[in-house]
PDB file of N, CA and C in Angstrom:
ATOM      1  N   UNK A   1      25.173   1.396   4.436  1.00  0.00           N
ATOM      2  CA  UNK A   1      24.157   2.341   4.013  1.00  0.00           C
ATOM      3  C   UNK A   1      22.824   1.641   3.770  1.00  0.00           C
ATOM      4  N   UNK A   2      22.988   0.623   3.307  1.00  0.00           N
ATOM      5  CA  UNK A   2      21.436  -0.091   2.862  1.00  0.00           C
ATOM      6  C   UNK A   2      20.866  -0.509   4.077  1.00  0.00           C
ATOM      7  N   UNK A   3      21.879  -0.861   5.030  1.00  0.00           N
ATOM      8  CA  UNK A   3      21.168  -1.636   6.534  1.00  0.00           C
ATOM      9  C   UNK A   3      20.315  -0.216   7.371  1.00  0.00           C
ATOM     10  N   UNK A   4      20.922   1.076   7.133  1.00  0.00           N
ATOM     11  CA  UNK A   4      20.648   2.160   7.638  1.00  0.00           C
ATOM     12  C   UNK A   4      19.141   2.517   6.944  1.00  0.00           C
ATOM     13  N   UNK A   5      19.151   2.262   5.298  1.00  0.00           N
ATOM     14  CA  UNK A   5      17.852   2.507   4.585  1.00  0.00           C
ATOM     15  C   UNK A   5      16.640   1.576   5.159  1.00  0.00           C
ATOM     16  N   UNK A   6      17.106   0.360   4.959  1.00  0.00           N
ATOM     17  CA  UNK A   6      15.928  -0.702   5.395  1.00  0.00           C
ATOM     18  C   UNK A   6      15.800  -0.117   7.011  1.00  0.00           C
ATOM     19  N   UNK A   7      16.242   0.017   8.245  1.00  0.00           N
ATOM     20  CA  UNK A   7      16.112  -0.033   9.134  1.00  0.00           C
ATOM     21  C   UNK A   7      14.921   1.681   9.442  1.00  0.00           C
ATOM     22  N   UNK A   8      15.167   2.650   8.302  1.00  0.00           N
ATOM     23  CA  UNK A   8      14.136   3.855   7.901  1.00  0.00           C
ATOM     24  C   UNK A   8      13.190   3.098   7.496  1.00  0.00           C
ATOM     25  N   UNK A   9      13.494   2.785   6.220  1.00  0.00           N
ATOM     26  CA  UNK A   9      11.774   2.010   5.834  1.00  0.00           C
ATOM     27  C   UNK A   9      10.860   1.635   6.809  1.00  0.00           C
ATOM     28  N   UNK A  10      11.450   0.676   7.829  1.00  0.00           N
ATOM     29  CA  UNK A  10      10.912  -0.216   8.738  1.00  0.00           C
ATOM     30  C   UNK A  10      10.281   0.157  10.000  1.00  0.00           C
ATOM     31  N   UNK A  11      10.726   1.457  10.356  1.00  0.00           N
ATOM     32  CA  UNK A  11      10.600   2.181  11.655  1.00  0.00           C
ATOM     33  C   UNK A  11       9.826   3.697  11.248  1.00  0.00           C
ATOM     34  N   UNK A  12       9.840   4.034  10.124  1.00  0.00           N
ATOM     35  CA  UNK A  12       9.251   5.353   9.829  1.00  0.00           C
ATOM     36  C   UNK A  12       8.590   5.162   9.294  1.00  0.00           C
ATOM     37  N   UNK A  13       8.447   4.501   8.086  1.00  0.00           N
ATOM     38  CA  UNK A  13       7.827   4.881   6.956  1.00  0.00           C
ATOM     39  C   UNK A  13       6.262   3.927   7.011  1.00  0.00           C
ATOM     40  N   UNK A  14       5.451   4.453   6.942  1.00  0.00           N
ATOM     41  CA  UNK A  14       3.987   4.055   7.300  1.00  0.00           C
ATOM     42  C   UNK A  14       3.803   3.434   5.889  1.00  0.00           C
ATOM     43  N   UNK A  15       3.834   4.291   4.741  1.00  0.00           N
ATOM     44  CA  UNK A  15       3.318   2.930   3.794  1.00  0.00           C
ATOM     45  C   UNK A  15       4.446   1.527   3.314  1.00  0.00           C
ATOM     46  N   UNK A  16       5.375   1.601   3.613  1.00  0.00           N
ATOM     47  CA  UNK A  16       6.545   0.712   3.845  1.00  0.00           C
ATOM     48  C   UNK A  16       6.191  -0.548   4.529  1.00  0.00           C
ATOM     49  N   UNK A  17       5.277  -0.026   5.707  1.00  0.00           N
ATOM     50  CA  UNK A  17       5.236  -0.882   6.497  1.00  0.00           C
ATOM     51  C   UNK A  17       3.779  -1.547   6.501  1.00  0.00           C
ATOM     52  N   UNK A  18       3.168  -0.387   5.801  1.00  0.00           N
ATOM     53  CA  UNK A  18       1.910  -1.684   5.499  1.00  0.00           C
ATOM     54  C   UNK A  18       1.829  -2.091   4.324  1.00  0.00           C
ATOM     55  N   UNK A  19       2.326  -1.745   3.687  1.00  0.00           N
ATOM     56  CA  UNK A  19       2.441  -2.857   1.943  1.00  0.00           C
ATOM     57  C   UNK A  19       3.300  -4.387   2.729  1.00  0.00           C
ATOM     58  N   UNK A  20       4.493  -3.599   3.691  1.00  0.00           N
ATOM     59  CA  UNK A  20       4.669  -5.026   3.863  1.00  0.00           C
ATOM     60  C   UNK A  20       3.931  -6.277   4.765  1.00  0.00           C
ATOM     61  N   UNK A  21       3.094  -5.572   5.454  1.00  0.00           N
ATOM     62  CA  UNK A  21       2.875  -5.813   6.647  1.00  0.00           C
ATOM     63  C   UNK A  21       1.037  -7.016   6.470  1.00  0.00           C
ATOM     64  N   UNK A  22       0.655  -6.373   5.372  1.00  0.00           N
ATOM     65  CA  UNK A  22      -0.603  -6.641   5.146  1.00  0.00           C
ATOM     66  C   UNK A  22      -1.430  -6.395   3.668  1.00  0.00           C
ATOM     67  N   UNK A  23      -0.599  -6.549   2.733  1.00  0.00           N
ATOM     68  CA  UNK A  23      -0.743  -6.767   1.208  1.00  0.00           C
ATOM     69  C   UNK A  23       0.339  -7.539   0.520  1.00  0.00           C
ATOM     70  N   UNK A  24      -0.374  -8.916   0.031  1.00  0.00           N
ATOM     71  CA  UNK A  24       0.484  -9.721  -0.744  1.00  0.00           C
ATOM     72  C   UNK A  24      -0.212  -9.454  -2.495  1.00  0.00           C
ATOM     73  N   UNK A  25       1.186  -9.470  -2.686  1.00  0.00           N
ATOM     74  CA  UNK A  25       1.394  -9.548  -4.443  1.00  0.00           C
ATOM     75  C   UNK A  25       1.316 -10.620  -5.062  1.00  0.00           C
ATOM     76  N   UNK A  26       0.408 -10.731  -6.201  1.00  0.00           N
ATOM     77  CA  UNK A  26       0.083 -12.204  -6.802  1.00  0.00           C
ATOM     78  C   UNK A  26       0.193 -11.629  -8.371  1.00  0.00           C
ATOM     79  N   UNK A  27       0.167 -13.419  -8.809  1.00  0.00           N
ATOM     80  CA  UNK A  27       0.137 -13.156 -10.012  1.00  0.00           C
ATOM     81  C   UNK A  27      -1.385 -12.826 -11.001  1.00  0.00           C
ATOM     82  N   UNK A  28      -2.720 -12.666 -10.397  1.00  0.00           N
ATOM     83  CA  UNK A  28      -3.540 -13.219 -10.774  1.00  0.00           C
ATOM     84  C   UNK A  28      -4.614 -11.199 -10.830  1.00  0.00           C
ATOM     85  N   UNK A  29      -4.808 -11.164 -11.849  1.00  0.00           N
ATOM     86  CA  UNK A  29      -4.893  -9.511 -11.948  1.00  0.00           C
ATOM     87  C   UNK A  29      -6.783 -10.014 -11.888  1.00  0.00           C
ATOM     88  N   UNK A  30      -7.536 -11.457 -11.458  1.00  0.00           N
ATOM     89  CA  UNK A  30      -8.824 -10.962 -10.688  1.00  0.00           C
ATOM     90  C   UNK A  30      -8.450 -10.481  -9.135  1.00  0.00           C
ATOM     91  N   UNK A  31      -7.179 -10.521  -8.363  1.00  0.00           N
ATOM     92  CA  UNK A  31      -6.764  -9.777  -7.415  1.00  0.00           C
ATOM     93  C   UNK A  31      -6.744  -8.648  -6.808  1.00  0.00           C
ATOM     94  N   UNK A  32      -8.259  -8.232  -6.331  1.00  0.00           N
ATOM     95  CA  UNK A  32      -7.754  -6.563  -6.965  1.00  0.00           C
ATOM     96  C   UNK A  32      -8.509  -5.957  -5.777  1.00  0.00           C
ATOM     97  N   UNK A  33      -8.188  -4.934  -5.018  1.00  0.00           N
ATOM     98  CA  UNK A  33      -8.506  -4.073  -3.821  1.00  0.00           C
ATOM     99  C   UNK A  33      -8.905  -2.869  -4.141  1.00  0.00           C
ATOM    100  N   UNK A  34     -10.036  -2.278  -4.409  1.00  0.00           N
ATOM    101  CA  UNK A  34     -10.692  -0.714  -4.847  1.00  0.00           C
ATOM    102  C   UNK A  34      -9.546   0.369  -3.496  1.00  0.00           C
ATOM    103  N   UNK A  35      -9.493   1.530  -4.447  1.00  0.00           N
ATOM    104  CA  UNK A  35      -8.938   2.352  -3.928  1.00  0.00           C
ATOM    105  C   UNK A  35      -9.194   3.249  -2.558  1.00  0.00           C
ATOM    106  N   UNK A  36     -10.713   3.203  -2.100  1.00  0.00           N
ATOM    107  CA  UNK A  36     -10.881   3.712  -1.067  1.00  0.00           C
ATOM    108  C   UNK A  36     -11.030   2.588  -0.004  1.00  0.00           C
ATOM    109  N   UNK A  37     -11.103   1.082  -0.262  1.00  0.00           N
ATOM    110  CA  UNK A  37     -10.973   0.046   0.249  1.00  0.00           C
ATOM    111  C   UNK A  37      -9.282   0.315   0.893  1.00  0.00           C
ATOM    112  N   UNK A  38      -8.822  -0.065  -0.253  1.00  0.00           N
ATOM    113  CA  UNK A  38      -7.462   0.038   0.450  1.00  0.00           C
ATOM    114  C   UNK A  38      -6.793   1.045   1.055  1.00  0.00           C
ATOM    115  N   UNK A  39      -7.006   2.489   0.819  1.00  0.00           N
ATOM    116  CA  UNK A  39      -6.714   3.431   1.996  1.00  0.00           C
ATOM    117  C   UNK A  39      -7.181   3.615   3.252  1.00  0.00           C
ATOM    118  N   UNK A  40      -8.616   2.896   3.183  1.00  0.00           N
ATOM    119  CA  UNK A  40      -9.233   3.131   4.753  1.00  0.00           C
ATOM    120  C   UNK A  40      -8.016   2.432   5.202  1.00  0.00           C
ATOM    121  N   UNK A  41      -8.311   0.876   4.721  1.00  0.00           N
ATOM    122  CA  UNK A  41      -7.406  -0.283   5.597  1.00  0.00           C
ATOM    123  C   UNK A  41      -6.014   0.600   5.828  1.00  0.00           C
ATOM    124  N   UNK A  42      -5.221   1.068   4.704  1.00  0.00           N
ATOM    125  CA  UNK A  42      -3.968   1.662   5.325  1.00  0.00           C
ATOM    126  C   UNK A  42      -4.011   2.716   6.441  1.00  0.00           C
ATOM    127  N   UNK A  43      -5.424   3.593   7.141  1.00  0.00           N
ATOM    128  CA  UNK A  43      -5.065   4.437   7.938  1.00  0.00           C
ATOM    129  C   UNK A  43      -5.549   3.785   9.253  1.00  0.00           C
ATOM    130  N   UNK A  44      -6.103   2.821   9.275  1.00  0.00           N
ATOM    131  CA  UNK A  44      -6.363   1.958  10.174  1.00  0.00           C
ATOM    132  C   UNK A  44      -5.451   0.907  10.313  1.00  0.00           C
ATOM    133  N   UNK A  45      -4.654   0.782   9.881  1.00  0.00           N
ATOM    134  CA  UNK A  45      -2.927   0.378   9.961  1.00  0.00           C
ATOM    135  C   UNK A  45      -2.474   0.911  10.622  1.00  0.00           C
ATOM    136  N   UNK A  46      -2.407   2.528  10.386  1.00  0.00           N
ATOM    137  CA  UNK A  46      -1.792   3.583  11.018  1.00  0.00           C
ATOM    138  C   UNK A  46      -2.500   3.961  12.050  1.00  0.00           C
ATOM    139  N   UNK A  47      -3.151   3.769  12.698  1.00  0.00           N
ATOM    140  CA  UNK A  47      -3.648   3.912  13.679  1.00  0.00           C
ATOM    141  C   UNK A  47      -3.785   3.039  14.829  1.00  0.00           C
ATOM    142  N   UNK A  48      -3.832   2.245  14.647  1.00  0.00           N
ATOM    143  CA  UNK A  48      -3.489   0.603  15.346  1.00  0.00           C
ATOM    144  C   UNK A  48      -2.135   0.710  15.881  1.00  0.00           C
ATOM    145  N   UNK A  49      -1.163   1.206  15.185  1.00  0.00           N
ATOM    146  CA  UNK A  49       0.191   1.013  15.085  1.00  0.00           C
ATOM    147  C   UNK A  49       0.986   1.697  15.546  1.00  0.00           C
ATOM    148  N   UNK A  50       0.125   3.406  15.877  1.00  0.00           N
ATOM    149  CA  UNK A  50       0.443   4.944  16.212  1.00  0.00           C
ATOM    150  C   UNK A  50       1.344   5.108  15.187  1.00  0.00           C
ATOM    151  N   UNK A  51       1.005   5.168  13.662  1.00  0.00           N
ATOM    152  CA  UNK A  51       1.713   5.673  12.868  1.00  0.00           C
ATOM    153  C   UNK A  51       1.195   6.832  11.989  1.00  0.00           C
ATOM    154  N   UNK A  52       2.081   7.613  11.766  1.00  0.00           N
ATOM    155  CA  UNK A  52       1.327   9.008  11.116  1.00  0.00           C
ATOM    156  C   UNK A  52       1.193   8.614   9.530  1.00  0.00           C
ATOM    157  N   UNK A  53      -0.316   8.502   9.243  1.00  0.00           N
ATOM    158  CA  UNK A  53      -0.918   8.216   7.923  1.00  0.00           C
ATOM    159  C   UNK A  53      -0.506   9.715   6.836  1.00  0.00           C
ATOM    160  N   UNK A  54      -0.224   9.310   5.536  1.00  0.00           N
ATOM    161  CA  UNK A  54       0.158  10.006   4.632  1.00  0.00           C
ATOM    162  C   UNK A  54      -1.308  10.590   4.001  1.00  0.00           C
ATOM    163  N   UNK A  55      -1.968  11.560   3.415  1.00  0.00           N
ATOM    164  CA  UNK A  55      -2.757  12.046   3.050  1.00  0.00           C
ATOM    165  C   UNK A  55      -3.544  11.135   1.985  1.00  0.00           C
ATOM    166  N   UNK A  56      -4.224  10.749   1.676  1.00  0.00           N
ATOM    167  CA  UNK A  56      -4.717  10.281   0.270  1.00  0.00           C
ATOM    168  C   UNK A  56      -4.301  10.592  -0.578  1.00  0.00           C
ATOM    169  N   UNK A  57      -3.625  11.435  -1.336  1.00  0.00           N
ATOM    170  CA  UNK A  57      -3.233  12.341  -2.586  1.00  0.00           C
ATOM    171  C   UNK A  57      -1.852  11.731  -2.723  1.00  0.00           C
ATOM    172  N   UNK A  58      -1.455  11.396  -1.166  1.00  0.00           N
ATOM    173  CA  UNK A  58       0.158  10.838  -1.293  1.00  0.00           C
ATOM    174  C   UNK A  58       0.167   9.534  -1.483  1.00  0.00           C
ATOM    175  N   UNK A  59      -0.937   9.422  -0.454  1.00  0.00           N
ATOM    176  CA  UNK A  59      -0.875   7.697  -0.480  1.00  0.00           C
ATOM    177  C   UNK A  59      -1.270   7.197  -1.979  1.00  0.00           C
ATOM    178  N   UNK A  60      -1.784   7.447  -3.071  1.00  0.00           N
ATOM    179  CA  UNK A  60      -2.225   7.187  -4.467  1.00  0.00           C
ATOM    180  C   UNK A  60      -1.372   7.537  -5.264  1.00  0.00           C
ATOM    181  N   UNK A  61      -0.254   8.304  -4.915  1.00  0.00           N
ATOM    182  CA  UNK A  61       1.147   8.783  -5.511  1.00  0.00           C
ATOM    183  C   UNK A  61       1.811   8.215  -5.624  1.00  0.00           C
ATOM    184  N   UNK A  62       1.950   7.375  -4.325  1.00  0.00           N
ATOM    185  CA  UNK A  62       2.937   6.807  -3.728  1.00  0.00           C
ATOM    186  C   UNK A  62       4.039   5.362  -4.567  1.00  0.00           C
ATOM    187  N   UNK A  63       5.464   6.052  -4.421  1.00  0.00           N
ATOM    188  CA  UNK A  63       6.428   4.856  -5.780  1.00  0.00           C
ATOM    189  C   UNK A  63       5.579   3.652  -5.580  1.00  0.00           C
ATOM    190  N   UNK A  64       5.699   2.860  -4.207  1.00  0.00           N
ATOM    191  CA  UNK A  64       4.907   1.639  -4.498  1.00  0.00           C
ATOM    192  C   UNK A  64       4.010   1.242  -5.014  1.00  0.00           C
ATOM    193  N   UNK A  65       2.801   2.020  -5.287  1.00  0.00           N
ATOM    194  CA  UNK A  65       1.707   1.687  -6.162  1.00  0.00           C
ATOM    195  C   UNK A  65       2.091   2.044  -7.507  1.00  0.00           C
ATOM    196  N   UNK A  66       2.795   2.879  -7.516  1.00  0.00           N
ATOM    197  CA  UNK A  66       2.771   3.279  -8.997  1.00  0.00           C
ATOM    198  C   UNK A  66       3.707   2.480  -9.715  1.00  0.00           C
ATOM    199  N   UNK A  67       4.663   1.463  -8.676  1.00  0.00           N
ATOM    200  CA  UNK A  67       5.477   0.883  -9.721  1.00  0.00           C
ATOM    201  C   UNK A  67       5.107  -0.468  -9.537  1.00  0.00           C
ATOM    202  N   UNK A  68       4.273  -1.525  -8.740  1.00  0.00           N
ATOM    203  CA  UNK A  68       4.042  -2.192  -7.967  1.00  0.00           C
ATOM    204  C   UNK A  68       3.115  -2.871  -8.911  1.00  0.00           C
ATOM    205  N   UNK A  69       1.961  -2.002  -8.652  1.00  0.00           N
ATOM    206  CA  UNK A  69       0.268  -2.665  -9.413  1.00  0.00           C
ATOM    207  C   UNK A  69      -0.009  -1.852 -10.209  1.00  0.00           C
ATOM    208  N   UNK A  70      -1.449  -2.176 -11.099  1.00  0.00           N
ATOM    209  CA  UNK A  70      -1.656  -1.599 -11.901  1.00  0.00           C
ATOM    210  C   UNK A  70      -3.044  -1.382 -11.404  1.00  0.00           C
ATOM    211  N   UNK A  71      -3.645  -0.416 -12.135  1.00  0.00           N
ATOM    212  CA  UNK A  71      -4.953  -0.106 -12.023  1.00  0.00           C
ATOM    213  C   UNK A  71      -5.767   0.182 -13.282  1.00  0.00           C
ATOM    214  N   UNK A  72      -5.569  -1.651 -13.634  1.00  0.00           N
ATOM    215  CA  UNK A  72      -6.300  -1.588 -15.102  1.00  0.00           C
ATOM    216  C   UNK A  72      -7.439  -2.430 -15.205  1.00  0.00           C
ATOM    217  N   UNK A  73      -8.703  -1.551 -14.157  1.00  0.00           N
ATOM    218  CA  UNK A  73     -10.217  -2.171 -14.573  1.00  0.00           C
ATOM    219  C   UNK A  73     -10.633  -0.706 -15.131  1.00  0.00           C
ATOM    220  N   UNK A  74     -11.657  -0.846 -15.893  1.00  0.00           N
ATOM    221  CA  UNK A  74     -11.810   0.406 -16.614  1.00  0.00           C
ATOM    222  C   UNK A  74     -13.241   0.890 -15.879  1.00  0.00           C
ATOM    223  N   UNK A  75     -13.922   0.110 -15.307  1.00  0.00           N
ATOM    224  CA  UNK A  75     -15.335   0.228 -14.159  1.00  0.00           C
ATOM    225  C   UNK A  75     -15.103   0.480 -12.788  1.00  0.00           C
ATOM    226  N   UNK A  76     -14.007   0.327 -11.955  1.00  0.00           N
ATOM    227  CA  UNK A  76     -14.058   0.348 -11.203  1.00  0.00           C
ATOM    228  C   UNK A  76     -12.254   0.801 -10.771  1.00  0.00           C
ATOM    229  N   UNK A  77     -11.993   1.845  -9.918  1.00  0.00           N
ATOM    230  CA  UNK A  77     -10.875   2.383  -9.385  1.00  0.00           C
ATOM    231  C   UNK A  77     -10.491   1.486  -8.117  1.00  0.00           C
ATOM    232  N   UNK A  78      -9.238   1.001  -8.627  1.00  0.00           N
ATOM    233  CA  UNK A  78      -8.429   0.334  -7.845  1.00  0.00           C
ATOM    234  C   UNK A  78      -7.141  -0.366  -8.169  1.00  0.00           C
ATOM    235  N   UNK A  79      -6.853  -1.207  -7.419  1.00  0.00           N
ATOM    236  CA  UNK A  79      -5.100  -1.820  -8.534  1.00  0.00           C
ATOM    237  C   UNK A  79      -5.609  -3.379  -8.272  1.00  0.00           C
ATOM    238  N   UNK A  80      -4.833  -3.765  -9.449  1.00  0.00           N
ATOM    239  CA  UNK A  80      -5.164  -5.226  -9.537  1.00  0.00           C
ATOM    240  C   UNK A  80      -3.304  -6.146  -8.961  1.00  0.00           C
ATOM    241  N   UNK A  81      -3.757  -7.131  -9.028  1.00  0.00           N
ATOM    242  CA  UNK A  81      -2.071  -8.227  -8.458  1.00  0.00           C
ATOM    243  C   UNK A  81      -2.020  -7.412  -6.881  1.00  0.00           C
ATOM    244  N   UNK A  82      -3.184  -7.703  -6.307  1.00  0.00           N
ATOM    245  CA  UNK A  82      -2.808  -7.805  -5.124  1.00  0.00           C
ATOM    246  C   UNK A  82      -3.992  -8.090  -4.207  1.00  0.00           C
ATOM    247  N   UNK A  83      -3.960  -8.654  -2.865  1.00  0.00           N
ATOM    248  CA  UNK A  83      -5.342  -8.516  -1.670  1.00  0.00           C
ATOM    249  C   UNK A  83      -4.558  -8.597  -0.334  1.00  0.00           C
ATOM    250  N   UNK A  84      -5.471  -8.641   0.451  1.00  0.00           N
ATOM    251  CA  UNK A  84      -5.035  -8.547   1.873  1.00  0.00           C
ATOM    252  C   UNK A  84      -4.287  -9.549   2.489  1.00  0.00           C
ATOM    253  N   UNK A  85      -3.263  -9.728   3.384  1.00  0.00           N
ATOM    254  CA  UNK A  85      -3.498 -10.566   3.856  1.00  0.00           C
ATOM    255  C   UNK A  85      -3.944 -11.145   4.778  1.00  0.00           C
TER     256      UNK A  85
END
């Protein structure tokens, strides 16, 4: 069952595949990618890739960010412990 899950993640799932694909996680929270920064880059992921991009509303929803990073600058919207790679 898990080989069946990962092998979904990997082949469907568009933000799956670019968290993995092109955002590394650090320890260092001056790390930090503004929120419309990082969605362009994810639909231009998806597009490069012919993958169907998730809406903005989802993509900012989405478990991975919300359990992942944080988005604790109080000036500026975005998540910190993470950049491109």
């Amino acid at each position: 069952m898990q080989c069946e899950l990962d092998s979904y993640i990997h082949t469907e799932n568009s933000l799956a595949q670019f968290f993995n694909n092109c955002i590394v996680s650090t320890d260092n929270a001056n790390d930090f990618i503004g929120t419309t920064e990082l969605y362009n880059e994810y639909v231009k992921y998806c597009n490069t890739n012919n993958l169907m991009a998730v809406t903005a509303q989802k993509f900012a929803k989405s478990d991975i960010l919300k359990t992942k990073y944080k988005s604790d600058r109080a000036n500026a919207r975005g998540y910190c412990y993470m950049k491109f790679m």
